[in-house]
C-alpha atoms as a PDB file:
ATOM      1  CA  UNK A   1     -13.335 -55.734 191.948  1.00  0.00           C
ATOM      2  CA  UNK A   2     -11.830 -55.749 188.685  1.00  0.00           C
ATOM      3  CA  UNK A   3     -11.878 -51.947 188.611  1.00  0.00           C
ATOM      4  CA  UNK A   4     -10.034 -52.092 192.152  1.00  0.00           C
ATOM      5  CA  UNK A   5      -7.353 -54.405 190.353  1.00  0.00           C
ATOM      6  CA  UNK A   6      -6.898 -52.096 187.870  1.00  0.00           C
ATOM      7  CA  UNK A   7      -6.098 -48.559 189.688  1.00  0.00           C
ATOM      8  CA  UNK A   8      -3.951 -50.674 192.185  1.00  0.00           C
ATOM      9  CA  UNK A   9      -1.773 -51.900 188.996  1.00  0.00           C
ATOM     10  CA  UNK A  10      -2.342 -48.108 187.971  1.00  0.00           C
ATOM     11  CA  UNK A  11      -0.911 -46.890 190.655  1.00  0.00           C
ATOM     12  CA  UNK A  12       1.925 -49.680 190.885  1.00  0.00           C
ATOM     13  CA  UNK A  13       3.092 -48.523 187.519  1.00  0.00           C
ATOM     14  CA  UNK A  14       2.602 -44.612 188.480  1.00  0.00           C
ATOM     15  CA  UNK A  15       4.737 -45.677 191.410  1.00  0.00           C
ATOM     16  CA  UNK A  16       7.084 -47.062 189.215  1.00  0.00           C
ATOM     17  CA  UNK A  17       7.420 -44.997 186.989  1.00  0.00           C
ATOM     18  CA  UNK A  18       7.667 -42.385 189.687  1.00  0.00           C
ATOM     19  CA  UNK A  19      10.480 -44.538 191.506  1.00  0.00           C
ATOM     20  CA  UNK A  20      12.765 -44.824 188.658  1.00  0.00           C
ATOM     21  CA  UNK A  21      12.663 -41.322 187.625  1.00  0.00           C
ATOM     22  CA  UNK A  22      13.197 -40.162 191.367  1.00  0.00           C
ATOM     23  CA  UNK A  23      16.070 -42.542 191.577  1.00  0.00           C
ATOM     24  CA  UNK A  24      19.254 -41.236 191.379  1.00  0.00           C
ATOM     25  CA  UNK A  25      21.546 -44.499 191.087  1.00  0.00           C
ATOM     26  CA  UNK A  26      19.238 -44.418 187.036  1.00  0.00           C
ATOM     27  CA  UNK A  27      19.782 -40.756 186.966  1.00  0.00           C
ATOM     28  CA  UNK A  28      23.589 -41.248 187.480  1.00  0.00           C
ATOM     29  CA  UNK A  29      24.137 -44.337 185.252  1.00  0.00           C
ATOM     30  CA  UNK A  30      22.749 -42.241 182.521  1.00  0.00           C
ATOM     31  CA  UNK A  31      25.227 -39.538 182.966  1.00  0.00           C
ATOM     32  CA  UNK A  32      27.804 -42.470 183.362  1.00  0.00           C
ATOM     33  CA  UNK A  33      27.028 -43.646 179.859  1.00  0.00           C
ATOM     34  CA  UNK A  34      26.814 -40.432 178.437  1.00  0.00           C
ATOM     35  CA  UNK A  35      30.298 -38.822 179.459  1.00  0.00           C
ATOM     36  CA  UNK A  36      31.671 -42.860 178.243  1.00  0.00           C
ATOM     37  CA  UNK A  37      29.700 -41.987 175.296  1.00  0.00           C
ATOM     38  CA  UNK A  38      31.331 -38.289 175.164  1.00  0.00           C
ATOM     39  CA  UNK A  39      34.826 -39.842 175.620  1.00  0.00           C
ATOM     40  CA  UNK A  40      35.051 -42.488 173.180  1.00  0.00           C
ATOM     41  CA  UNK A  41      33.755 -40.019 170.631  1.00  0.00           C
ATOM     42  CA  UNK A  42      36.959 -37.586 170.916  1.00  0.00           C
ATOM     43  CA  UNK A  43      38.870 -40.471 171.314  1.00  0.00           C
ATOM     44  CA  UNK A  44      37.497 -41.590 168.184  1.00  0.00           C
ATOM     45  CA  UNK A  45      38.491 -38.208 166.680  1.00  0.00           C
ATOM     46  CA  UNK A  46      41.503 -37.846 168.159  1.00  0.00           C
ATOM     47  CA  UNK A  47      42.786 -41.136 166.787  1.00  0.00           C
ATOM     48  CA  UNK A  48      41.443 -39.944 162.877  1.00  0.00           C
ATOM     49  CA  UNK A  49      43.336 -36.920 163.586  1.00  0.00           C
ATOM     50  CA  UNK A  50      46.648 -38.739 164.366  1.00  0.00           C
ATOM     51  CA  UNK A  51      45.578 -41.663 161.219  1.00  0.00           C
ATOM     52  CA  UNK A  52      45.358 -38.498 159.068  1.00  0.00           C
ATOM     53  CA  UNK A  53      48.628 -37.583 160.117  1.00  0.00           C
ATOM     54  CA  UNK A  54      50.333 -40.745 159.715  1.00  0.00           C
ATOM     55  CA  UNK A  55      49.038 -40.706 156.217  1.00  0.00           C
ATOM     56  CA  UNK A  56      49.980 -37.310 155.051  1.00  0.00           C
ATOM     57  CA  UNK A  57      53.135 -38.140 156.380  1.00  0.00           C
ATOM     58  CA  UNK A  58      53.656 -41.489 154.828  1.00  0.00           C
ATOM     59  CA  UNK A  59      52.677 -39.782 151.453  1.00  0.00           C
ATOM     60  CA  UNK A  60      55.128 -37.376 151.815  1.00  0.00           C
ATOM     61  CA  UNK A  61      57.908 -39.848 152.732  1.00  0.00           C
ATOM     62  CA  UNK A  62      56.738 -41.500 149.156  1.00  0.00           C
ATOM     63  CA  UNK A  63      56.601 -38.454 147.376  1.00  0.00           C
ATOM     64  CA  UNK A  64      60.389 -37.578 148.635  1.00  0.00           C
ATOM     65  CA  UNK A  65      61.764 -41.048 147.764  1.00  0.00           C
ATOM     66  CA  UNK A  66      60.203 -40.957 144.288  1.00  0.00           C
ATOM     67  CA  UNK A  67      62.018 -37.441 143.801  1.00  0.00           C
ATOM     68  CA  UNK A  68      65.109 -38.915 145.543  1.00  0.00           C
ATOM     69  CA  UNK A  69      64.865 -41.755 142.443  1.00  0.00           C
ATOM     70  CA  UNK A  70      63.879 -39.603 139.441  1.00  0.00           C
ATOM     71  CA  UNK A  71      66.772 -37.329 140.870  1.00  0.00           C
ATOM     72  CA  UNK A  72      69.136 -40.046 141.015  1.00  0.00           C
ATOM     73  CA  UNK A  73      68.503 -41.568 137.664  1.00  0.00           C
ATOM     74  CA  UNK A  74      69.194 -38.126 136.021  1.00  0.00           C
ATOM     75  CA  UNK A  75      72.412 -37.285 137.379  1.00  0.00           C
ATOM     76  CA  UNK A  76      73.579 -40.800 136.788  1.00  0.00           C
ATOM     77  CA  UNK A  77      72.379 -40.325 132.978  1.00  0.00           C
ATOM     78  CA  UNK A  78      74.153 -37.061 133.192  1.00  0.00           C
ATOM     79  CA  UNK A  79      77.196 -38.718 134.275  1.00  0.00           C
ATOM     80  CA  UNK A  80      77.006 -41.298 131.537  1.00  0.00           C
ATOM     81  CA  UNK A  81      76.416 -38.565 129.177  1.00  0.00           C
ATOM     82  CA  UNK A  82      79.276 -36.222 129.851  1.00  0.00           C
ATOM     83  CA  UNK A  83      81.675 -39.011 131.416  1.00  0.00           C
ATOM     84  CA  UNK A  84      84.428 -37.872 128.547  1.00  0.00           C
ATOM     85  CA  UNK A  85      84.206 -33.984 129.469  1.00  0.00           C
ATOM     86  CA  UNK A  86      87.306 -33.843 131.478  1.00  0.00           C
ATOM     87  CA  UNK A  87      89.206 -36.112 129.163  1.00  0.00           C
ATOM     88  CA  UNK A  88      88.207 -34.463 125.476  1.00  0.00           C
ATOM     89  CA  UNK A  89      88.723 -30.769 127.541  1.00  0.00           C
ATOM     90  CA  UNK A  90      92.175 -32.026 128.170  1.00  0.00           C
ATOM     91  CA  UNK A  91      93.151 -33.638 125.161  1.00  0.00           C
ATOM     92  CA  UNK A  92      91.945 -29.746 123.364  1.00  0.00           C
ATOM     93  CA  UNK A  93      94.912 -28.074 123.472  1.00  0.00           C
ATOM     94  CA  UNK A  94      96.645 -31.374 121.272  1.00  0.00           C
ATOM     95  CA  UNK A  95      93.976 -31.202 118.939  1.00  0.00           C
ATOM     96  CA  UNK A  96      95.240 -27.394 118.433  1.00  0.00           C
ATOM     97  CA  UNK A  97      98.247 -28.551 118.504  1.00  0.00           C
ATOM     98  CA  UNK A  98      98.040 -30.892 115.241  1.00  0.00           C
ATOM     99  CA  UNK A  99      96.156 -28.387 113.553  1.00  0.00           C
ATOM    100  CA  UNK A 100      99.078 -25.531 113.825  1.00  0.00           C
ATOM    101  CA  UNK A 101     101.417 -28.682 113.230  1.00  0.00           C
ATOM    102  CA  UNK A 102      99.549 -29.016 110.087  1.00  0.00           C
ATOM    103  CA  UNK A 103      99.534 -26.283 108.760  1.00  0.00           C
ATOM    104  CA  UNK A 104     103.041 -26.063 108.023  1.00  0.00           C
ATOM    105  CA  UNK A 105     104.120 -26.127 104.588  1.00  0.00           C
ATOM    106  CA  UNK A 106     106.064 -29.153 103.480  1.00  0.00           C
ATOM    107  CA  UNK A 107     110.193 -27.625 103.398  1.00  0.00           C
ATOM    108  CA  UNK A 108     111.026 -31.263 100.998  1.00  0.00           C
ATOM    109  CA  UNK A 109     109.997 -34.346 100.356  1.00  0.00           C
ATOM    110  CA  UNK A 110     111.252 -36.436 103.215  1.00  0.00           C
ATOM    111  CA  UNK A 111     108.548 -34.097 105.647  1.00  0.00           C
ATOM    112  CA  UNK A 112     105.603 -35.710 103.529  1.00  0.00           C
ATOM    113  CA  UNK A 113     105.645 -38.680 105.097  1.00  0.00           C
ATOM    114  CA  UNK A 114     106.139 -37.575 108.534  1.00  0.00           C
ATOM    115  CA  UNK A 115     102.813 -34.863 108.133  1.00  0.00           C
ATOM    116  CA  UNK A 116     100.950 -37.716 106.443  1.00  0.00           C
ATOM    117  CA  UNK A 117     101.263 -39.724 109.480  1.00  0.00           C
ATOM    118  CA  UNK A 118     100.854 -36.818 111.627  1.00  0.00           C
ATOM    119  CA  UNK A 119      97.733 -36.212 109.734  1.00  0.00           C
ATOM    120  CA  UNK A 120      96.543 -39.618 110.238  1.00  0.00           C
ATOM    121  CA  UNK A 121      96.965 -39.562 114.444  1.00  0.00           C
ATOM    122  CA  UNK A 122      95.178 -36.310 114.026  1.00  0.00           C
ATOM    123  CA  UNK A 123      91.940 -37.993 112.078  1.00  0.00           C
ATOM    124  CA  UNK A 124      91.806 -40.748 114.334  1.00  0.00           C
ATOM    125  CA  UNK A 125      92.087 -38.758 117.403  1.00  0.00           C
ATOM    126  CA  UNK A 126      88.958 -36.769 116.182  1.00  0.00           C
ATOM    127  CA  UNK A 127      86.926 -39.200 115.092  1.00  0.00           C
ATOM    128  CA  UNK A 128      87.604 -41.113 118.769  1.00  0.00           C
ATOM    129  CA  UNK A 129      86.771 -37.357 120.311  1.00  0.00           C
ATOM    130  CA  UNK A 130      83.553 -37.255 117.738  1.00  0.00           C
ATOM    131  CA  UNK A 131      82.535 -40.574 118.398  1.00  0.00           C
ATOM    132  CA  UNK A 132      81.947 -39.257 122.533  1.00  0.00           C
ATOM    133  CA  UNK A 133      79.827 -36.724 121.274  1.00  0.00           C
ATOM    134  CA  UNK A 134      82.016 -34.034 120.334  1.00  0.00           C
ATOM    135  CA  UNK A 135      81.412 -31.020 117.754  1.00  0.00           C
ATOM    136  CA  UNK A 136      82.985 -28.177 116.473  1.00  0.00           C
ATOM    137  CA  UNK A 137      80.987 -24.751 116.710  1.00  0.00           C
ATOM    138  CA  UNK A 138      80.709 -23.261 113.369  1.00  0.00           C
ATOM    139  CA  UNK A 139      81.710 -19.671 113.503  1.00  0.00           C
ATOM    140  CA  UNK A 140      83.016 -17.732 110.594  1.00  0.00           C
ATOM    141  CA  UNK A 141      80.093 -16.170 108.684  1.00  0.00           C
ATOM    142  CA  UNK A 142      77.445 -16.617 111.261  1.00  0.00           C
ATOM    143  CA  UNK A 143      75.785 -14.543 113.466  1.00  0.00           C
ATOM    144  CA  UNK A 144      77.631 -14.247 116.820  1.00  0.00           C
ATOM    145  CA  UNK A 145      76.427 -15.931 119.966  1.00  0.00           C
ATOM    146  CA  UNK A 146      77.481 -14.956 123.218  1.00  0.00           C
ATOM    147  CA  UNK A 147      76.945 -18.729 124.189  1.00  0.00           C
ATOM    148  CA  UNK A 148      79.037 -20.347 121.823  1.00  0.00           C
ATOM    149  CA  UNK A 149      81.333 -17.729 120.851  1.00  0.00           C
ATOM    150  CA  UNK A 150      84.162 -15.117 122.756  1.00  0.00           C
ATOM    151  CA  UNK A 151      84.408 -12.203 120.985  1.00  0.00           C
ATOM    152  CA  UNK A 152      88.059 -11.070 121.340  1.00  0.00           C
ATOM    153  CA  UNK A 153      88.421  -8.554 119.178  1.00  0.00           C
ATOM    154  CA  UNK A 154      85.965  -5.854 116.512  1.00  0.00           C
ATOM    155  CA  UNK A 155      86.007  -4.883 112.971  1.00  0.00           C
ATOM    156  CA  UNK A 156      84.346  -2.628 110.906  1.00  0.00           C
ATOM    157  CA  UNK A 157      84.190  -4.771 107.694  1.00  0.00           C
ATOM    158  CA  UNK A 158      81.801  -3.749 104.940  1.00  0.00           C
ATOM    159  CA  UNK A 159      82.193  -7.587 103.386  1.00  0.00           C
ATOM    160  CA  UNK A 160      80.285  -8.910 106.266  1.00  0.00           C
ATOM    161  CA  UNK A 161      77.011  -7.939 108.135  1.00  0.00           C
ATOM    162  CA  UNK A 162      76.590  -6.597 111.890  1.00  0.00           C
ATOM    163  CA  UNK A 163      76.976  -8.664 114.441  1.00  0.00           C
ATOM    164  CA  UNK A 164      78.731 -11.082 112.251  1.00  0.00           C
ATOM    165  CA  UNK A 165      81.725 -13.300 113.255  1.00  0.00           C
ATOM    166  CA  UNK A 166      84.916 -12.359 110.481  1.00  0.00           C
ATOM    167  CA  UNK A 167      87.583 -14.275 111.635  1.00  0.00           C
ATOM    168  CA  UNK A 168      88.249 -17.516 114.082  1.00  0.00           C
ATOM    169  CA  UNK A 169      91.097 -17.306 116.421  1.00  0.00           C
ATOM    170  CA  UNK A 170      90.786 -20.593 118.443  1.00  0.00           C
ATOM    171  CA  UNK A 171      88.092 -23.319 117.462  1.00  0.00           C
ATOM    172  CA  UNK A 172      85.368 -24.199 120.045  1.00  0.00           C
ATOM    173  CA  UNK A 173      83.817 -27.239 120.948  1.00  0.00           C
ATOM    174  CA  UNK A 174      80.699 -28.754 122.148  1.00  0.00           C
ATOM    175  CA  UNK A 175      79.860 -31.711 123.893  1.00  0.00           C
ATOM    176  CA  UNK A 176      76.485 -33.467 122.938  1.00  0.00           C
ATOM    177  CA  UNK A 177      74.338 -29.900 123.727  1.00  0.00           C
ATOM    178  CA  UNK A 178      77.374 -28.840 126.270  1.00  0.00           C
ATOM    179  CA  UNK A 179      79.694 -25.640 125.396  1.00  0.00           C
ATOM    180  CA  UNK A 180      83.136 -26.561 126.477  1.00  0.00           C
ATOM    181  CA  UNK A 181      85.017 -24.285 125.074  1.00  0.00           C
ATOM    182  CA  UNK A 182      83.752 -21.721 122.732  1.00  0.00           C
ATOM    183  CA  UNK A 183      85.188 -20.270 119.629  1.00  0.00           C
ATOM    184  CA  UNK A 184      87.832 -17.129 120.142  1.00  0.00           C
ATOM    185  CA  UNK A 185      86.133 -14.867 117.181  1.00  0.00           C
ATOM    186  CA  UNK A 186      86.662 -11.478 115.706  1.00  0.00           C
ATOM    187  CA  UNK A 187      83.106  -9.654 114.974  1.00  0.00           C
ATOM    188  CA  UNK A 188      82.232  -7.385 112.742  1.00  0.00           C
ATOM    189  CA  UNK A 189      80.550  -3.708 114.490  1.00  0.00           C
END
């Protein structure tokens, strides 16, 4: 009897077995499972994708407003720096001005006062103009650069070598490491 017991449980679980593999409501909620399995997956992927995205973008909005800063800064330390261009270009042509002025030889003794004084507006209107930042570009004697010199005229001059500025006809100036006006210079061939 006990063998009996056993191939009827046998056979229940065959049956079983047999039964749940033949049954298609299993069958189907396997399939179900797997295709909500399938679909959370790329919608897993799908939202990376778009996290990526949102991260290369938001790195490139941080990049941009860090070169929007840096840009920023220099052009207002530009600014700062050359803030007296347009007034020491202006005020040039008096500095050439007293210079010529200057230059002219004293006729009697009342005129030494008046270039004295003349001389002293002159000094202090330089050293304001040199306290900004501005130089003079050296010219006669040295070798002549196309950057800080105009040639306006050539000599042949056996005193000097090539390429060699003779004579200045107009001083230049710089401002800080800016050219704004350069020197009017006769070179020597």
């Amino acid at each position: 009897m006990v063998q009996e017991e056993k191939e009827i449980v046998e056979q229940e679980e065959v049956q079983t077995d047999e039964a749940v593999e033949s049954n298609p409501s299993e069958e189907k909620v396997q399939t179900e499972e797997k295709d909500e399995l399938t679909a959370a997956n790329e919608t897993i992927a799908e939202l990376q994708a778009k996290l990526a995205e949102v991260e290369n973008r938001a790195l490139r909005a941080q990049a941009d407003f860090e070169n929007y800063r840096r840009r920023t800064l220099q052009e207002k330390e530009a600014a700062n720096k050359y803030r007296a261009q347009n007034l020491v270009t202006d005020l040039l042509p008096v500095l050439d001005n007293f210079e010529r002025a200057l230059k002219v030889e004293e006729a009697d003794e009342k005129m030494a006062p008046f270039l004295q004084g003349m001389n002293m507006v002159y000094r202090q209107l330089l050293d304001a103009m040199t306290t900004e930042g501005l130089e003079v570009v050296e010219a006669v004697g040295k070798e002549f650069d196309p950057y800080v010199h105009q040639a306006v005229m050539q000599v042949e001059d056996s005193e000097f070598a090539s390429n060699t500025v003779v004579e200045e006809f107009q001083k230049g100036y710089k401002l800080k490491d800016r050219v704004i006006r350069p020197s009017m210079v006769k070179v020597n061939q």
